[in-house]
Structure formats: structure tokens, C-alpha cells
N, C-alpha and C. Protein backbone atom coordinates (compact mmCIF):
# COMPACT_ATOMS: atom_id res chain seq x y z
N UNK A 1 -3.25 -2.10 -10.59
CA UNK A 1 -4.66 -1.81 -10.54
C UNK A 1 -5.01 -0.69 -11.51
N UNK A 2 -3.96 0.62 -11.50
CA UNK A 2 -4.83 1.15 -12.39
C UNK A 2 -4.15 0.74 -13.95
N UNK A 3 -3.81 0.00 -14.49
CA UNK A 3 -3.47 -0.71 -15.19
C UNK A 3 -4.78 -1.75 -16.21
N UNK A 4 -5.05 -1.93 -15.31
CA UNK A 4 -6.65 -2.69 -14.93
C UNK A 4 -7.70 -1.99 -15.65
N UNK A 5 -7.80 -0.87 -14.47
CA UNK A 5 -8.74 0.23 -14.79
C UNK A 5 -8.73 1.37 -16.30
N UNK A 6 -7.30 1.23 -16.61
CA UNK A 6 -6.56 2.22 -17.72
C UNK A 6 -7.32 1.20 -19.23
N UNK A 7 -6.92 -0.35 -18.70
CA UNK A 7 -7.82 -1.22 -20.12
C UNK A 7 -8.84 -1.20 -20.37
N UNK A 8 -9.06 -1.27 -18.97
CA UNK A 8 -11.05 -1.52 -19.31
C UNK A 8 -11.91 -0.10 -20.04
N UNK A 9 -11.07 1.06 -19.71
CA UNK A 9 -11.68 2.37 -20.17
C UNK A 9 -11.11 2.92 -20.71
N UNK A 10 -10.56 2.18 -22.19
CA UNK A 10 -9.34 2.78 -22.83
C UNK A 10 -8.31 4.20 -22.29
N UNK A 11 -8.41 4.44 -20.94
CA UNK A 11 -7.13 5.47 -21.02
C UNK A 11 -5.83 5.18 -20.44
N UNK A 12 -5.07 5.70 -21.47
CA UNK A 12 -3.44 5.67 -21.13
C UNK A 12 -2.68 6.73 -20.56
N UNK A 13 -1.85 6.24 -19.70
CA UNK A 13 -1.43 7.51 -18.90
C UNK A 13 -0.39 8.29 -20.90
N UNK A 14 -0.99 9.55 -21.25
CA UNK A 14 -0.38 9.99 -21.97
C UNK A 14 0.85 11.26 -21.91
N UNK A 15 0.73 11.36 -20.61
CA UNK A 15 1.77 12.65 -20.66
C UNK A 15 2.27 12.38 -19.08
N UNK A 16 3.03 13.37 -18.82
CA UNK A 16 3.70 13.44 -17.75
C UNK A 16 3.43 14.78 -17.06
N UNK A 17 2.30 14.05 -15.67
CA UNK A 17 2.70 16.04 -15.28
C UNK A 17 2.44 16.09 -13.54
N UNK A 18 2.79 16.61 -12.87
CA UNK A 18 2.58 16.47 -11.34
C UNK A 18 3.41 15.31 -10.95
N UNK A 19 4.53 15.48 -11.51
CA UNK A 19 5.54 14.28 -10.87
C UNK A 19 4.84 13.30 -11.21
N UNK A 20 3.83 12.66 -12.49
CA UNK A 20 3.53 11.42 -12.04
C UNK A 20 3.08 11.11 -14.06
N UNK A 21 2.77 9.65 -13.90
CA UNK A 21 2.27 9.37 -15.43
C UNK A 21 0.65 9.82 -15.22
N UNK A 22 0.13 10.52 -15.94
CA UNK A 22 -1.07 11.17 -16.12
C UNK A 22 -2.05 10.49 -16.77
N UNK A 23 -3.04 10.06 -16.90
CA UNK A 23 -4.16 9.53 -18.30
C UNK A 23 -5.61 10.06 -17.81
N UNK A 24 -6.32 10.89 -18.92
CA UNK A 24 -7.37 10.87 -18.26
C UNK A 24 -8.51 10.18 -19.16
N UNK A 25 -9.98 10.09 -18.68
CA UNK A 25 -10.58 9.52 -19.86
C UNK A 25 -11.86 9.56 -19.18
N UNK A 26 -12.70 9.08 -19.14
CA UNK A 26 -14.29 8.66 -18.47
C UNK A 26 -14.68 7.01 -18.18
N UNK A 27 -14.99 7.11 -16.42
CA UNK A 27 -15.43 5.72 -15.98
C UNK A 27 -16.86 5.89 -15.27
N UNK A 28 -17.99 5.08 -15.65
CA UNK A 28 -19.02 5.25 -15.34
C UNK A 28 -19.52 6.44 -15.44
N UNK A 29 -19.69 7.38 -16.72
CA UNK A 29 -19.86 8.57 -16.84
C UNK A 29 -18.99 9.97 -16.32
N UNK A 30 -17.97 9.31 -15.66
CA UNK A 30 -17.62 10.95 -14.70
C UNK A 30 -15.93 10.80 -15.37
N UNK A 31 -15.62 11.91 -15.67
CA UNK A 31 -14.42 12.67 -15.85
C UNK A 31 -13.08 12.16 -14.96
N UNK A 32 -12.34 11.02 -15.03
CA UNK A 32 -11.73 10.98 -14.45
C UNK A 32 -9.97 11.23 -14.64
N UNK A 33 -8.90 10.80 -13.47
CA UNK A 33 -7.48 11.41 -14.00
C UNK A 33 -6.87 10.52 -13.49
N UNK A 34 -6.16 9.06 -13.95
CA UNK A 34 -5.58 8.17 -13.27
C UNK A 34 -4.01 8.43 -13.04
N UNK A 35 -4.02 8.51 -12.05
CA UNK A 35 -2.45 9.12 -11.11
C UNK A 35 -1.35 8.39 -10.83
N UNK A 36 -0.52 8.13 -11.66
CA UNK A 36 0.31 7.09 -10.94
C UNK A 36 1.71 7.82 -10.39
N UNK A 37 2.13 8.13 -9.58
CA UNK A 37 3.14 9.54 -9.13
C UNK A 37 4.50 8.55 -9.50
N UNK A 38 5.21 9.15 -10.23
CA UNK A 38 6.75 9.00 -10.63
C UNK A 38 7.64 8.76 -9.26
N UNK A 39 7.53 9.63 -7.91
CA UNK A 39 8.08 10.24 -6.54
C UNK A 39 8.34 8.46 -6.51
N UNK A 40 9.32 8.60 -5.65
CA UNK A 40 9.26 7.60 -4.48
C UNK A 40 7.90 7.70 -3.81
N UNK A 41 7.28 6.57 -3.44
CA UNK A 41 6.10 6.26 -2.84
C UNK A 41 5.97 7.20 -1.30
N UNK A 42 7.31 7.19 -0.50
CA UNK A 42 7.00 7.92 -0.08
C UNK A 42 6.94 9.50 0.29
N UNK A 43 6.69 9.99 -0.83
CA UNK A 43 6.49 11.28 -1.54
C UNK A 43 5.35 11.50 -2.19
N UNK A 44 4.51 10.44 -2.02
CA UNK A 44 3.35 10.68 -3.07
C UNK A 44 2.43 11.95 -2.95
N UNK A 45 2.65 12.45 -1.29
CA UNK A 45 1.45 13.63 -1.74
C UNK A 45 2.11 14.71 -2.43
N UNK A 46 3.71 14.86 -3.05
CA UNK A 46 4.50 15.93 -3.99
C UNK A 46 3.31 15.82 -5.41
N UNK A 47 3.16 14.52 -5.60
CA UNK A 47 2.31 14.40 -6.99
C UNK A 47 1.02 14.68 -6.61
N UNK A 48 0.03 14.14 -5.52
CA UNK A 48 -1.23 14.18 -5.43
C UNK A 48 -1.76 15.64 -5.23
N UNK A 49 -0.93 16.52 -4.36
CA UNK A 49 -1.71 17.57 -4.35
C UNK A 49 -1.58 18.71 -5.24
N UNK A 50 -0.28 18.78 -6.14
CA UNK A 50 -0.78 19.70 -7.16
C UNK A 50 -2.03 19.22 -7.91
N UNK A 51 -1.85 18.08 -8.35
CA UNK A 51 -3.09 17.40 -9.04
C UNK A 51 -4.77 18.06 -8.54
N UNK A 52 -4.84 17.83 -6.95
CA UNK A 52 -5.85 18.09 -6.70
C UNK A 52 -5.99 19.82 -6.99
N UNK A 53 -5.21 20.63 -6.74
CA UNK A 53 -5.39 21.59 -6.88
C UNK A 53 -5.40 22.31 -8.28
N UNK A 54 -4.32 21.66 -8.99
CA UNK A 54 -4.91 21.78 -10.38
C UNK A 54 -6.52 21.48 -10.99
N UNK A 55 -7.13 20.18 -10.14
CA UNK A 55 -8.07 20.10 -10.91
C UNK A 55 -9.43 20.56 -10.04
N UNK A 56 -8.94 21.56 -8.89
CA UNK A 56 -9.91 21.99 -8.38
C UNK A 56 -11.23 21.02 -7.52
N UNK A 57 -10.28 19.85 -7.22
CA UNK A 57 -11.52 18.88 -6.57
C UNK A 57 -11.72 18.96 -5.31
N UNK A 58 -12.54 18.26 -4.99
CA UNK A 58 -12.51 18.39 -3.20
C UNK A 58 -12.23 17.23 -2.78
N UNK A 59 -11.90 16.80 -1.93
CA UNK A 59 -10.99 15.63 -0.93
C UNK A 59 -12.25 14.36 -1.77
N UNK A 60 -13.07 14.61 -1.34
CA UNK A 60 -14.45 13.46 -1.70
C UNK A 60 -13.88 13.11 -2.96
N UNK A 61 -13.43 13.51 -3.93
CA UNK A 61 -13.60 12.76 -5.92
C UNK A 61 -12.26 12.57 -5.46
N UNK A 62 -11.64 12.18 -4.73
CA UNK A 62 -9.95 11.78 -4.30
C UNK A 62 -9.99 10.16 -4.34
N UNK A 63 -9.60 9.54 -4.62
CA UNK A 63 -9.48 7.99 -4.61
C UNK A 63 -8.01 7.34 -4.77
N UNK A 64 -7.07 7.22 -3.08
CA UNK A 64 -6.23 6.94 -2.90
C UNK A 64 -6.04 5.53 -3.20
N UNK A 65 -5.08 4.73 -4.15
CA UNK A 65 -5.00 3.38 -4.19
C UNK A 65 -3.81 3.05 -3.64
N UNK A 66 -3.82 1.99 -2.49
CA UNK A 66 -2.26 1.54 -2.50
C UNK A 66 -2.23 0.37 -1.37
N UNK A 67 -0.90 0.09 -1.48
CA UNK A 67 -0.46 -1.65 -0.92
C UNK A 67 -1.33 -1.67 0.54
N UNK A 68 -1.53 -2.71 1.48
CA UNK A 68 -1.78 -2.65 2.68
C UNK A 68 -1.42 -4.26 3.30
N UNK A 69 0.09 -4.08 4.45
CA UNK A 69 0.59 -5.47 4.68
C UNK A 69 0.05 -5.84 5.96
N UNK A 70 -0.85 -5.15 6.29
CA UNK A 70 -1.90 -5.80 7.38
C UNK A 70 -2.87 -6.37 6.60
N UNK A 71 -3.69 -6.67 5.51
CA UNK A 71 -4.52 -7.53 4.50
C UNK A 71 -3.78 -8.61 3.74
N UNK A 72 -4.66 -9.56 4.20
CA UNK A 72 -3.56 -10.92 3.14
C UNK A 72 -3.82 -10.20 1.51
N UNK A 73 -2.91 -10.85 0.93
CA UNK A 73 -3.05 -10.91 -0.11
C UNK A 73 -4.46 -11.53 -1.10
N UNK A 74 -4.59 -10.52 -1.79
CA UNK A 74 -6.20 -10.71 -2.44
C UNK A 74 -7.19 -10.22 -1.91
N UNK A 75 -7.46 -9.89 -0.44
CA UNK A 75 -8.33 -8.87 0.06
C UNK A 75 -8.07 -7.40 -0.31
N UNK A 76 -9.04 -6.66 -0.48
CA UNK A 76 -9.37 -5.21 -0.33
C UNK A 76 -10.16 -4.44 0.48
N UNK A 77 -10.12 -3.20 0.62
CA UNK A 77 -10.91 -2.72 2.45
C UNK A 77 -10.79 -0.66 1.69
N UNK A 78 -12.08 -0.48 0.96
CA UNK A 78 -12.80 0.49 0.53
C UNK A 78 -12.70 1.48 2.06
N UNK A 79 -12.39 2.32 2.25
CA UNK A 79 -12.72 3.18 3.70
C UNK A 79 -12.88 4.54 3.28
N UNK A 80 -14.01 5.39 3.67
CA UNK A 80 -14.40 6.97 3.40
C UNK A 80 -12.73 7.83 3.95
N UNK A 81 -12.63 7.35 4.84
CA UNK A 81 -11.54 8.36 5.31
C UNK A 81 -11.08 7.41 6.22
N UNK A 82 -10.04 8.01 6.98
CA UNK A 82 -8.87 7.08 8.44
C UNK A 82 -7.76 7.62 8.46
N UNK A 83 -6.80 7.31 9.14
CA UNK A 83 -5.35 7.31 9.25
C UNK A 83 -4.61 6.67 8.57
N UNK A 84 -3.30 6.89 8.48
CA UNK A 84 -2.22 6.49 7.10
C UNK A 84 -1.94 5.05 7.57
N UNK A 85 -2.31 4.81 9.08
CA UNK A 85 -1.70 3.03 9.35
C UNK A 85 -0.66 2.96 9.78
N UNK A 86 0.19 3.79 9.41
CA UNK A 86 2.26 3.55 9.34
C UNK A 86 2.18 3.46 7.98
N UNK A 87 1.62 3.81 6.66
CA UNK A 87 1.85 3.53 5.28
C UNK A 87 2.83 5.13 4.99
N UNK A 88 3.64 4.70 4.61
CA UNK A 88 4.31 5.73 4.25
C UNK A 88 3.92 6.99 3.44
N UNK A 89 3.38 5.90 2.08
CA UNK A 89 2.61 6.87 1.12
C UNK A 89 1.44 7.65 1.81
N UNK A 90 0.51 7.55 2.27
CA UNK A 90 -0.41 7.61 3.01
C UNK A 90 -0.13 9.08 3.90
N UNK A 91 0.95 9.04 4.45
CA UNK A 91 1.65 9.79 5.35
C UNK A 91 1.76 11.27 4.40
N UNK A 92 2.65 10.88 3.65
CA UNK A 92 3.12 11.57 2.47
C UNK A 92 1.73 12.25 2.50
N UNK A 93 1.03 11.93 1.63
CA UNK A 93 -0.30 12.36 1.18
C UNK A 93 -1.22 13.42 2.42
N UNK A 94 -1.67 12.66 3.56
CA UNK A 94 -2.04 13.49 4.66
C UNK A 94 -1.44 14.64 4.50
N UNK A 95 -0.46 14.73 4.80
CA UNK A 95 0.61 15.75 5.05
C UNK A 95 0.32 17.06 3.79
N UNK A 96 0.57 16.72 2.69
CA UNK A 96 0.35 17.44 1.73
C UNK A 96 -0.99 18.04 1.13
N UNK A 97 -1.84 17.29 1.67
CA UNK A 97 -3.60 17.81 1.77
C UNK A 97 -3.87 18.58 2.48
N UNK A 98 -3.33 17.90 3.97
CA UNK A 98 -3.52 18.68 4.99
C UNK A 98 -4.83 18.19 5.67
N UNK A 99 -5.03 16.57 5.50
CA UNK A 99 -6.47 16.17 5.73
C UNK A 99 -6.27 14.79 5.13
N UNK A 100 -6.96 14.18 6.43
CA UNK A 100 -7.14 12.37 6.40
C UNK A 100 -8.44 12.04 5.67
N UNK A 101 -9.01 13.00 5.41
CA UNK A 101 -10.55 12.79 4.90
C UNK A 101 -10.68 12.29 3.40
N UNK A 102 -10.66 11.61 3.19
CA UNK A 102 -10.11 11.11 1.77
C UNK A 102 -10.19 9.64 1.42
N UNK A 103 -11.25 9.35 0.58
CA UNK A 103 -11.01 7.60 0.74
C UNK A 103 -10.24 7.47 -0.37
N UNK A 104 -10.35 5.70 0.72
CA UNK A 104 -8.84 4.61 0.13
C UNK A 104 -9.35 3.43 0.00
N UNK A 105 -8.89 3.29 -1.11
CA UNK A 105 -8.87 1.37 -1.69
C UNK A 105 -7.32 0.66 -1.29
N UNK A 106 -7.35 -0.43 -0.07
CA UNK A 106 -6.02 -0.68 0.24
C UNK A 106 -6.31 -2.36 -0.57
N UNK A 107 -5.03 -2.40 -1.07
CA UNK A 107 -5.13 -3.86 -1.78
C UNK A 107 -3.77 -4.38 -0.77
N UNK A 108 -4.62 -5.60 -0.58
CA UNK A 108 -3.47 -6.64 0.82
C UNK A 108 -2.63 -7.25 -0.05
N UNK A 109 -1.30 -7.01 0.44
CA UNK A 109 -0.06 -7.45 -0.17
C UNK A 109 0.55 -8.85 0.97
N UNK A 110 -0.23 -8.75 2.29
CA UNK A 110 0.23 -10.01 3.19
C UNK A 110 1.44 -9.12 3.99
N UNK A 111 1.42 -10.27 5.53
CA UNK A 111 2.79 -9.80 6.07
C UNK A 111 4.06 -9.70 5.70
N UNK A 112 5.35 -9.29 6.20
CA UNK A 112 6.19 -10.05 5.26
C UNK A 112 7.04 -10.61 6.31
N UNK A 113 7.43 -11.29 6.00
CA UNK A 113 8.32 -12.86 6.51
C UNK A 113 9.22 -12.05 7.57
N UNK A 114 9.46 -12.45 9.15
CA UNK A 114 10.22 -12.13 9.94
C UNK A 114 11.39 -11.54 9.86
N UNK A 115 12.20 -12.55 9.14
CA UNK A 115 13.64 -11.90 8.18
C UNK A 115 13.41 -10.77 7.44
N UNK A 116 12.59 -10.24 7.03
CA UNK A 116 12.88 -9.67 5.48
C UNK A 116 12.02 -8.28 5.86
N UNK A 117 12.99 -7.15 5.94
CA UNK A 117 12.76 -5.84 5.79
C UNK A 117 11.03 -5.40 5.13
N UNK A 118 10.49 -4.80 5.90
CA UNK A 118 9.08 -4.27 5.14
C UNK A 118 9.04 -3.53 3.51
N UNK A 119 9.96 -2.72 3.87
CA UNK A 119 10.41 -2.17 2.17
C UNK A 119 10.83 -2.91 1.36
N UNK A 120 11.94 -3.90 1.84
CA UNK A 120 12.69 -4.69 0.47
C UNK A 120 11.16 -6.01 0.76
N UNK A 121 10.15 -6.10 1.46
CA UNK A 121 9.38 -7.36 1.01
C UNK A 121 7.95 -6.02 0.52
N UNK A 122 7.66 -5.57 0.26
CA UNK A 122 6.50 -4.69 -0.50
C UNK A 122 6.96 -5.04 -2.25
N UNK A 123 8.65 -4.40 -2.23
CA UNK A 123 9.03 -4.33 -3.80
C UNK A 123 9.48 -5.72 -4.61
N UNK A 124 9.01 -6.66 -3.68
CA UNK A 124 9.13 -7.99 -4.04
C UNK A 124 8.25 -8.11 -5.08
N UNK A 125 8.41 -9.58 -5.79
CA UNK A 125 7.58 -9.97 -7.02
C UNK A 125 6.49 -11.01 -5.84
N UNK A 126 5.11 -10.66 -6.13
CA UNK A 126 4.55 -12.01 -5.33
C UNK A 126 4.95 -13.37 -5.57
N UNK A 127 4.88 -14.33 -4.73
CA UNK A 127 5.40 -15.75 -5.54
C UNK A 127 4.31 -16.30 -5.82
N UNK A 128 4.55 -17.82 -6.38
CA UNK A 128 3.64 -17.76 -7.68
C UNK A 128 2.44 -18.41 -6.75
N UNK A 129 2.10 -18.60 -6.23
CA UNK A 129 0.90 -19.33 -4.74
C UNK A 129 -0.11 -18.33 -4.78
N UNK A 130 0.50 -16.86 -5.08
CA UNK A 130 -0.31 -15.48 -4.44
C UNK A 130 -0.50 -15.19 -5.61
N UNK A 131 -0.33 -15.61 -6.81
CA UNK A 131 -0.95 -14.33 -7.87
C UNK A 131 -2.34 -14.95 -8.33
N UNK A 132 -2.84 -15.74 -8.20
CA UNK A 132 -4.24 -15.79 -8.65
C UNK A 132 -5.27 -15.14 -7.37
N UNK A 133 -4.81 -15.07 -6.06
CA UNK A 133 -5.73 -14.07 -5.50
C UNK A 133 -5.22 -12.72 -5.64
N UNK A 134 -3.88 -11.99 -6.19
CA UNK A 134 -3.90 -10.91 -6.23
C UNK A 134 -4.40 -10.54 -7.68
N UNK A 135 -4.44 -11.52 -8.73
CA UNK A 135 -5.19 -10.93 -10.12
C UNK A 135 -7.17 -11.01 -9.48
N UNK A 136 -7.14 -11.83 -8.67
CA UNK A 136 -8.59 -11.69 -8.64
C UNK A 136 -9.01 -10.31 -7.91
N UNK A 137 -8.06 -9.88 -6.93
CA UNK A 137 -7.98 -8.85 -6.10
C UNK A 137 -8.28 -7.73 -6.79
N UNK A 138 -7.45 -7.26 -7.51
CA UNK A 138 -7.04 -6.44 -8.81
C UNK A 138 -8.21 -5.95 -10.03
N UNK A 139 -8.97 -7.73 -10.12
CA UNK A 139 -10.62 -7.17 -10.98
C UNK A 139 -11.44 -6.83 -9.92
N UNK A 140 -11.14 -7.15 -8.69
CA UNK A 140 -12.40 -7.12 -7.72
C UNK A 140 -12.40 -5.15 -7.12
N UNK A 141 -11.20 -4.85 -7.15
CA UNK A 141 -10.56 -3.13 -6.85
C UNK A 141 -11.02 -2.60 -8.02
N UNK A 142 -10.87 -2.97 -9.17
CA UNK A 142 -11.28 -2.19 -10.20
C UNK A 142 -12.56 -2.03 -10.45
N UNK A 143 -13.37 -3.32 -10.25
CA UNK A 143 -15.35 -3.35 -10.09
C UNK A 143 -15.54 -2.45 -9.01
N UNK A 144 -14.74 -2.35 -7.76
CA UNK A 144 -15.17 -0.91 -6.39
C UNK A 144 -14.57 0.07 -7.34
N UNK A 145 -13.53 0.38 -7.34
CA UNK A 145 -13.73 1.85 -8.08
C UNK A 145 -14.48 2.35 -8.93
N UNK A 146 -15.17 1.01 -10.31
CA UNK A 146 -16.40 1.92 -10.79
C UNK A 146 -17.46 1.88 -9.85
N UNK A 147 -17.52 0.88 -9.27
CA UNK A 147 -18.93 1.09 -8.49
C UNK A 147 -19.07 2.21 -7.24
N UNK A 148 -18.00 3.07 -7.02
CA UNK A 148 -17.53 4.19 -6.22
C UNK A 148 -18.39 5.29 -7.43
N UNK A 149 -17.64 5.41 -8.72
CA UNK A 149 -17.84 6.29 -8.95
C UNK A 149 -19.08 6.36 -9.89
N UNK A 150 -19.80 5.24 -9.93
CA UNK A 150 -21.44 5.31 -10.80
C UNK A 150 -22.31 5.13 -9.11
N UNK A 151 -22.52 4.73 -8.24
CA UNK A 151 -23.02 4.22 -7.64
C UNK A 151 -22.80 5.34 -6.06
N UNK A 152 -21.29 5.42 -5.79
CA UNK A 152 -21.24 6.05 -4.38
C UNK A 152 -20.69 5.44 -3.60
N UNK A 153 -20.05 5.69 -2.57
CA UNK A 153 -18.70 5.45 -2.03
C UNK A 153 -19.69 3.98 -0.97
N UNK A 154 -20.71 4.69 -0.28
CA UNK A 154 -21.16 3.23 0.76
C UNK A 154 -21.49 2.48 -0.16
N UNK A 155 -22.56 2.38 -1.39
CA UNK A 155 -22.86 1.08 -2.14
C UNK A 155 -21.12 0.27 -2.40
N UNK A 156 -20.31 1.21 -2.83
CA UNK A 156 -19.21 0.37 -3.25
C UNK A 156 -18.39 -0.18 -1.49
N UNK A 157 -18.70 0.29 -0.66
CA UNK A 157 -18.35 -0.16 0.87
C UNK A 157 -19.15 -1.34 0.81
N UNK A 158 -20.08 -1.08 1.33
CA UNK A 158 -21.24 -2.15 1.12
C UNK A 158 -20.91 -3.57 0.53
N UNK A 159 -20.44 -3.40 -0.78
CA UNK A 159 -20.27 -4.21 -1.95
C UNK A 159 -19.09 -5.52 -1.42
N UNK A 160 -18.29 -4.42 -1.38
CA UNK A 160 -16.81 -5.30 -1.60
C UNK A 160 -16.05 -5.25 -0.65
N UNK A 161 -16.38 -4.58 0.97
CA UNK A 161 -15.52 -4.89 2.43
C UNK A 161 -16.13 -6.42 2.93
């Protein structure tokens, strides 16, 4: 996803800093810093909160992206704030803020199969049935995040839950 977001607004993560690949650039007018944390996922708030504190923001200009295996695959679910779920990363993050208040774009990755460990089925490749709703998923996360940040967090709720 931010992959997505990195094309459409020419920025590339160019440096390395807060444990994570860094890029910053401008989406819908506003100053932004796309975060992708290096950590094991579940470590992510090691990267997120120097970040925040480096850049002096407040929880609100925070825009957590990540997997969610309670959403099928190709759905997304925009939320102002909540609990981590059992998401590891999520956990991570709380923890290191010090505060659930923080919205999240969860992109549905689907259950995973009875047999098969939650961790070893997240780092799976989707099979090939699921990738045209997770590429549609993917433009549809990237249209809420600009429309989050030209527009405002309920129009982009509104929009795309």
C-alpha cells in the first residue's frame, strides 16, 4: 500500500532512519512521511514513536496501516481510534505511544486455513484467486488515505467502510 501511495506522489522511501525506510513528499497538499519500519512487525512502535516525536505530531496526523485476518481479503475498515485486536503490530505501537487514539487503515488479508499457523499464513504470498481483490483493495486504501488527508478522517470513514 504504501508502495501505491509512494507512485502516485512521486515519493521514495530515500533514507533510512527510525528503524524504518523513510520517504517524505506531499499528498493532497499536506507534508507527509511514509513509514515503513525495518523492526520485525512486531516491534513497530521501536520505529513509530521516535518518528512521531521527531516530527512533533500529535496522535491525530498518525495513520497506522496494516494486515487485518478478521477482514476477507480486499476489504478495508478506516477507524479514528480502537484496540490492537490481538494484532501484534498494533500492540507494539499502543505500547510505545502510550495511547490507542490513533487511526487505522486495516487491509483484510482473510482467515487463515485451520492447519496453518497465523504468522507463517500472514507472510504467505496471496494465491492467485485473491489478488485482484487485494490490488483493488490496495487502490481503494490509497483513495482513503488521500481522502483522510484532503478531506478528514469521517468523510474518508464515510467513504470507504
Amino acid at each position: 500500500m504504501l508502495e501505491e501511495l509512494g507512485q502516485r506522489h512521486r515519493i521514495a522511501p530515500r533514507r533510512s532512519k527510525f528503524r524504518a525506510a523513510l520517504g517524505e513528499g506531499v499528498i493532497a497538499g499536506h507534508a507527509v512521511a511514509l513509514l515503513r519500519p525495518s523492526t520485525y512487525m512486531n516491534l513497530s512502535g521501536e520505529s513509530v514513536a521516535p518518528a512521531m516525536r521527531f516530527y512533533r505530531l500529535p496522535l491525530t496526523h498518525l495513520l497506522i496501516i496494516c494486515d487485518d485476518v478478521h477482514l476477507p481479503p480486499g476489504q478495508i475498515r478506516l477507524r479514528r481510534s480502537g484496540s490492537a485486536g490481538g494484532h501484534k503490530g498494533l500492540i507494539s505501537i499502543i505500547e510505545h505511544l502510550d495511547s490507542q487514539s490513533f487511526p487505522r487503515l486495516r487491509l483484510g488479508v482473510g482467515e487463515p486455513p485451520p492447519e496453518l499457523d497465523q504468522v507463517a499464513y500472514v507472510l504467505m504470498r496471496f494465491r492467485r484467486e485473491e489478488l485482484p481483490a487485494v490490488r483493488e483493495a490496495i487502490d481503494l486504501a490509497a483513495d482513503a488515505v488521500e481522502t483522510w488527508l484532503g478531506e478528514g478522517i469521517d468523510v474518508a470513514m464515510n467513504r470507504f467502510n
